[in-house]
C-alpha atoms as a PDB file:
ATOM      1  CA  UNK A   1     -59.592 125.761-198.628  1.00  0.00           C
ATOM      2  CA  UNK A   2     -63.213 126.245-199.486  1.00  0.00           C
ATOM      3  CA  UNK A   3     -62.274 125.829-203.177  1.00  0.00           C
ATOM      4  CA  UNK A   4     -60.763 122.833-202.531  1.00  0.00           C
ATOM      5  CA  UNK A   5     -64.129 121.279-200.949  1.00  0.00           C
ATOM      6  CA  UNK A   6     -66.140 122.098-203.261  1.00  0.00           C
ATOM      7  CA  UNK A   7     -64.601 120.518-205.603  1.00  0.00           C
ATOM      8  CA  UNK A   8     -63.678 117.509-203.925  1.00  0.00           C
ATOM      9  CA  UNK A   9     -67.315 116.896-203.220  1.00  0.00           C
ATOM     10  CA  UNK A  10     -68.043 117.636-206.699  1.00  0.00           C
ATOM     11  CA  UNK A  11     -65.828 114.802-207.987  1.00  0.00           C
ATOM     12  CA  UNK A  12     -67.229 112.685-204.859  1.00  0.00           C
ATOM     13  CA  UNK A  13     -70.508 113.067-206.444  1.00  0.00           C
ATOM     14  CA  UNK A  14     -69.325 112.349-209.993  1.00  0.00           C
ATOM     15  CA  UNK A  15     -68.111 108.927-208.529  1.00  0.00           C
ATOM     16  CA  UNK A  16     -70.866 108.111-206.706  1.00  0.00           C
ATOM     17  CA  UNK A  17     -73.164 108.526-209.085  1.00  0.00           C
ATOM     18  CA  UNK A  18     -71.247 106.713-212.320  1.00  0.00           C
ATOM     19  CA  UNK A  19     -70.724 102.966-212.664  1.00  0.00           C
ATOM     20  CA  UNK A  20     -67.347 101.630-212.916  1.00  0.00           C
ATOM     21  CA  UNK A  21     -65.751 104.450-210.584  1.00  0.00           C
ATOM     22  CA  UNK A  22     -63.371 103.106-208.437  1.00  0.00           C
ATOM     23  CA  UNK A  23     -60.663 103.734-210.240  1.00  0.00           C
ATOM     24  CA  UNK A  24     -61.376 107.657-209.957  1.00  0.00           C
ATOM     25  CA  UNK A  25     -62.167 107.482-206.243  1.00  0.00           C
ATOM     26  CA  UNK A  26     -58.671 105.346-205.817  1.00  0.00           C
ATOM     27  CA  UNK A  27     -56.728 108.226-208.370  1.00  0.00           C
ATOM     28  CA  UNK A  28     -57.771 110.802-206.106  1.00  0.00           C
ATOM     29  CA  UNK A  29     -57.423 109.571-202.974  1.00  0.00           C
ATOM     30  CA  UNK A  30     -53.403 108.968-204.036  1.00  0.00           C
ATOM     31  CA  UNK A  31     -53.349 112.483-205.160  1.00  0.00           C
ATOM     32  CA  UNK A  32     -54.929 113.802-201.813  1.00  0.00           C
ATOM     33  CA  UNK A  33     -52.232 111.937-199.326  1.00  0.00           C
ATOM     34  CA  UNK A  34     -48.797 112.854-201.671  1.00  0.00           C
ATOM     35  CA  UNK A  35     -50.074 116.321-201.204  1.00  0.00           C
ATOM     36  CA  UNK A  36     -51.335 116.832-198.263  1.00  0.00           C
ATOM     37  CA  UNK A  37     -49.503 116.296-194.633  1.00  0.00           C
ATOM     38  CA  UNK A  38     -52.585 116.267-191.878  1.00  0.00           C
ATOM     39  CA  UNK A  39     -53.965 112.377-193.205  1.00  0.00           C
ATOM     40  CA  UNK A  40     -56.268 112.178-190.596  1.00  0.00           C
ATOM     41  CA  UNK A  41     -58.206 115.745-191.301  1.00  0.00           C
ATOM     42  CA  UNK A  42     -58.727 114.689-194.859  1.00  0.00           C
ATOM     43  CA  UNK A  43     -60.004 111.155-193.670  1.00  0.00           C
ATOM     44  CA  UNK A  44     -62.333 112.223-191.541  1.00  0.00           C
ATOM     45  CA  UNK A  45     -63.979 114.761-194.524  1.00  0.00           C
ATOM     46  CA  UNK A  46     -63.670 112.191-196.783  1.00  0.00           C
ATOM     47  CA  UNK A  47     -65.633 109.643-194.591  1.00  0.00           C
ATOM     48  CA  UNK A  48     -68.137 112.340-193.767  1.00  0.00           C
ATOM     49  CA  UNK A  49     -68.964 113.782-197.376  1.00  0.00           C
ATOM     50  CA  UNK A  50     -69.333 109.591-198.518  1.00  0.00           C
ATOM     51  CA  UNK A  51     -71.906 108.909-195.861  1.00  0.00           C
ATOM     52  CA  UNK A  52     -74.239 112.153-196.972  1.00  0.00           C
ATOM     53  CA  UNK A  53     -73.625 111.421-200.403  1.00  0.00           C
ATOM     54  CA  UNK A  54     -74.536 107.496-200.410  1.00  0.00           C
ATOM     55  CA  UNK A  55     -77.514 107.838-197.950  1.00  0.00           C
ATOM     56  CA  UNK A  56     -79.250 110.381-200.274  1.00  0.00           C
ATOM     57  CA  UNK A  57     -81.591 109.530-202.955  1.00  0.00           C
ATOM     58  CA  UNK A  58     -79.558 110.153-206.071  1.00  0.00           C
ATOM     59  CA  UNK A  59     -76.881 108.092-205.068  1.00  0.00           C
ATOM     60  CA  UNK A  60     -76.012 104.610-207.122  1.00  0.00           C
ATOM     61  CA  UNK A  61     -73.857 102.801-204.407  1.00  0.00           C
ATOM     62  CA  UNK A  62     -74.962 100.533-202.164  1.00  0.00           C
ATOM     63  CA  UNK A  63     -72.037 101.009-199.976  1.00  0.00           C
ATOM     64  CA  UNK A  64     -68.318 102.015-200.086  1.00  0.00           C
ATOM     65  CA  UNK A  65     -65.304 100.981-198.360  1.00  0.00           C
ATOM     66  CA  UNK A  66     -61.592 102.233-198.536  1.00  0.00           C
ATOM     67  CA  UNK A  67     -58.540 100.730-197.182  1.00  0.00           C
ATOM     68  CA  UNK A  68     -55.974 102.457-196.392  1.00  0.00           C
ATOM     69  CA  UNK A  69     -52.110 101.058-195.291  1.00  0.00           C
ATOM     70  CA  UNK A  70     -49.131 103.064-194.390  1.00  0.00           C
ATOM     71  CA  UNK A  71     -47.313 105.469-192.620  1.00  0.00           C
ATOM     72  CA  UNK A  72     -50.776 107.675-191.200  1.00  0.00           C
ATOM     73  CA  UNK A  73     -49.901 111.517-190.022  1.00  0.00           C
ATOM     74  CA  UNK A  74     -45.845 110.563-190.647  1.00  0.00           C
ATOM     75  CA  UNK A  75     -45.477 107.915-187.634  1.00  0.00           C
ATOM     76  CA  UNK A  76     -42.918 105.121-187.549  1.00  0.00           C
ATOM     77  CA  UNK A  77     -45.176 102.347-187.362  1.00  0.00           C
ATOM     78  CA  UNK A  78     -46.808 101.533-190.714  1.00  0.00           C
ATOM     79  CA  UNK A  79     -50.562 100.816-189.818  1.00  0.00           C
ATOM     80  CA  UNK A  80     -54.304 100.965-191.442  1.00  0.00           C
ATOM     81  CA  UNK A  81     -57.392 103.150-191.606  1.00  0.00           C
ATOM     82  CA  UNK A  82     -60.496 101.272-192.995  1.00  0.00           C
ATOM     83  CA  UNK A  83     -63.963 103.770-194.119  1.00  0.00           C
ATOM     84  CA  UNK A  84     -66.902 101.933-195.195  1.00  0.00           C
ATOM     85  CA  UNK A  85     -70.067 103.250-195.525  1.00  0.00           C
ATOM     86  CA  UNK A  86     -73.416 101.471-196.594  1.00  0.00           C
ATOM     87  CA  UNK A  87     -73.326  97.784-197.321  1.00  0.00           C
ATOM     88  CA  UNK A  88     -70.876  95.942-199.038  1.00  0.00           C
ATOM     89  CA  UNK A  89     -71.264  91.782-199.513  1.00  0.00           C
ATOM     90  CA  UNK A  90     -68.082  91.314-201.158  1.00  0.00           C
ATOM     91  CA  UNK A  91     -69.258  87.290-200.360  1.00  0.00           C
ATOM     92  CA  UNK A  92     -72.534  87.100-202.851  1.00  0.00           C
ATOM     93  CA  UNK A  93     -71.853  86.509-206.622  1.00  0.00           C
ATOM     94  CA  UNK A  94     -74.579  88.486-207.622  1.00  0.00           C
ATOM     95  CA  UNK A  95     -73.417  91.859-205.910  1.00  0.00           C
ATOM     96  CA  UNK A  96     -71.754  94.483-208.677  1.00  0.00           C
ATOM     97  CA  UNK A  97     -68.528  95.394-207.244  1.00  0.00           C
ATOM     98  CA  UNK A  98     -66.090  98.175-208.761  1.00  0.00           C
ATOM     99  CA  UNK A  99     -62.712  97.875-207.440  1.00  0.00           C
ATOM    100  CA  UNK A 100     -59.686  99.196-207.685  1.00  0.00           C
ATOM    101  CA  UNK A 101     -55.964  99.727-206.130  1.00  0.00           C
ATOM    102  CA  UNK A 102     -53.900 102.670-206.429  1.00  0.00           C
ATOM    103  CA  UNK A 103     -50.219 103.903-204.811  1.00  0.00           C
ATOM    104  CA  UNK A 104     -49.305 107.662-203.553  1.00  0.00           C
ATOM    105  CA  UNK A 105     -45.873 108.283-202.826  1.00  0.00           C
ATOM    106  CA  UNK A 106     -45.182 110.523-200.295  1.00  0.00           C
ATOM    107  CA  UNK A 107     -42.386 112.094-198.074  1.00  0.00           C
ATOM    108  CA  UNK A 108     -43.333 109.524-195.477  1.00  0.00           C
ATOM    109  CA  UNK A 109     -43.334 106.672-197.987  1.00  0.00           C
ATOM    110  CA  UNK A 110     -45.829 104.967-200.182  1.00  0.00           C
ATOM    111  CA  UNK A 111     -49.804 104.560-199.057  1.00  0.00           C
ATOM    112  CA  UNK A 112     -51.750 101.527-200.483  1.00  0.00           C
ATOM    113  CA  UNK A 113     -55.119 102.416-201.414  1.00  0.00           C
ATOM    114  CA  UNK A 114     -58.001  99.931-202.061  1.00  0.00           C
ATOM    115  CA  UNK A 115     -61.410 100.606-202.980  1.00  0.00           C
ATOM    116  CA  UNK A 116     -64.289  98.809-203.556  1.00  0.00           C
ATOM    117  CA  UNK A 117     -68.015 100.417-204.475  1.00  0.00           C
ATOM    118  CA  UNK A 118     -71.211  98.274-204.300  1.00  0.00           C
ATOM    119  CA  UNK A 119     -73.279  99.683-206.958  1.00  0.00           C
ATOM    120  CA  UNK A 120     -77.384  99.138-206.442  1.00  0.00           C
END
């Protein structure tokens, strides 16, 4: 398990800090919920590793924010899980936003995941 953290804070870095991410974030975010079973354990790392790594000084985003649709921890109801962290004005014109969508198909059934960075 430790393995597996460090590395998935190693390619949270490698995201945050390159332009034109999203798509990388999205990819393993899929890959992360058709493997794993316990959703909200890996949610609640994932939101907490994103807030340290935007609020420090090397970081390039402005702000991040994932959606997340489908069946959460295996229930019957389909439902959402939304993590944003920073700022994100997906309103202005002039705001650089990488986004991207990606599916994960799982034992439960499929996930849609969205994510959009707001790069400084």
């Amino acid at each position: 398990k430790a393995i597996f953290f460090k590395e998935f804070i190693n390619i949270l870095t490698v995201t945050v800090l390159k332009k034109n991410s999203s798509k990388i974030l999205a990819d393993i975010i899929a890959f992360q919920f058709s493997v794993m079973k316990r959703h909200n354990y890996f949610l609640n790392f994932l939101k907490r590793s994103l807030t340290l790594i935007v609020k420090s000084n090397f970081s390039r985003a402005k702000g991040i924010k994932i959606l997340i649709k489908g069946r959460l921890n295996g229930k019957p109801r389909s439902s959402y899980r939304i993590i944003q962290i920073g700022k994100i004005s997906l309103q202005t014109i002039e705001s650089v936003i990488s986004h991207n969508k990606s599916t994960s198909f799982t034992p439960y059934g499929t996930f849609g995941i969205k994510v959009w960075i707001c790069e400084k």
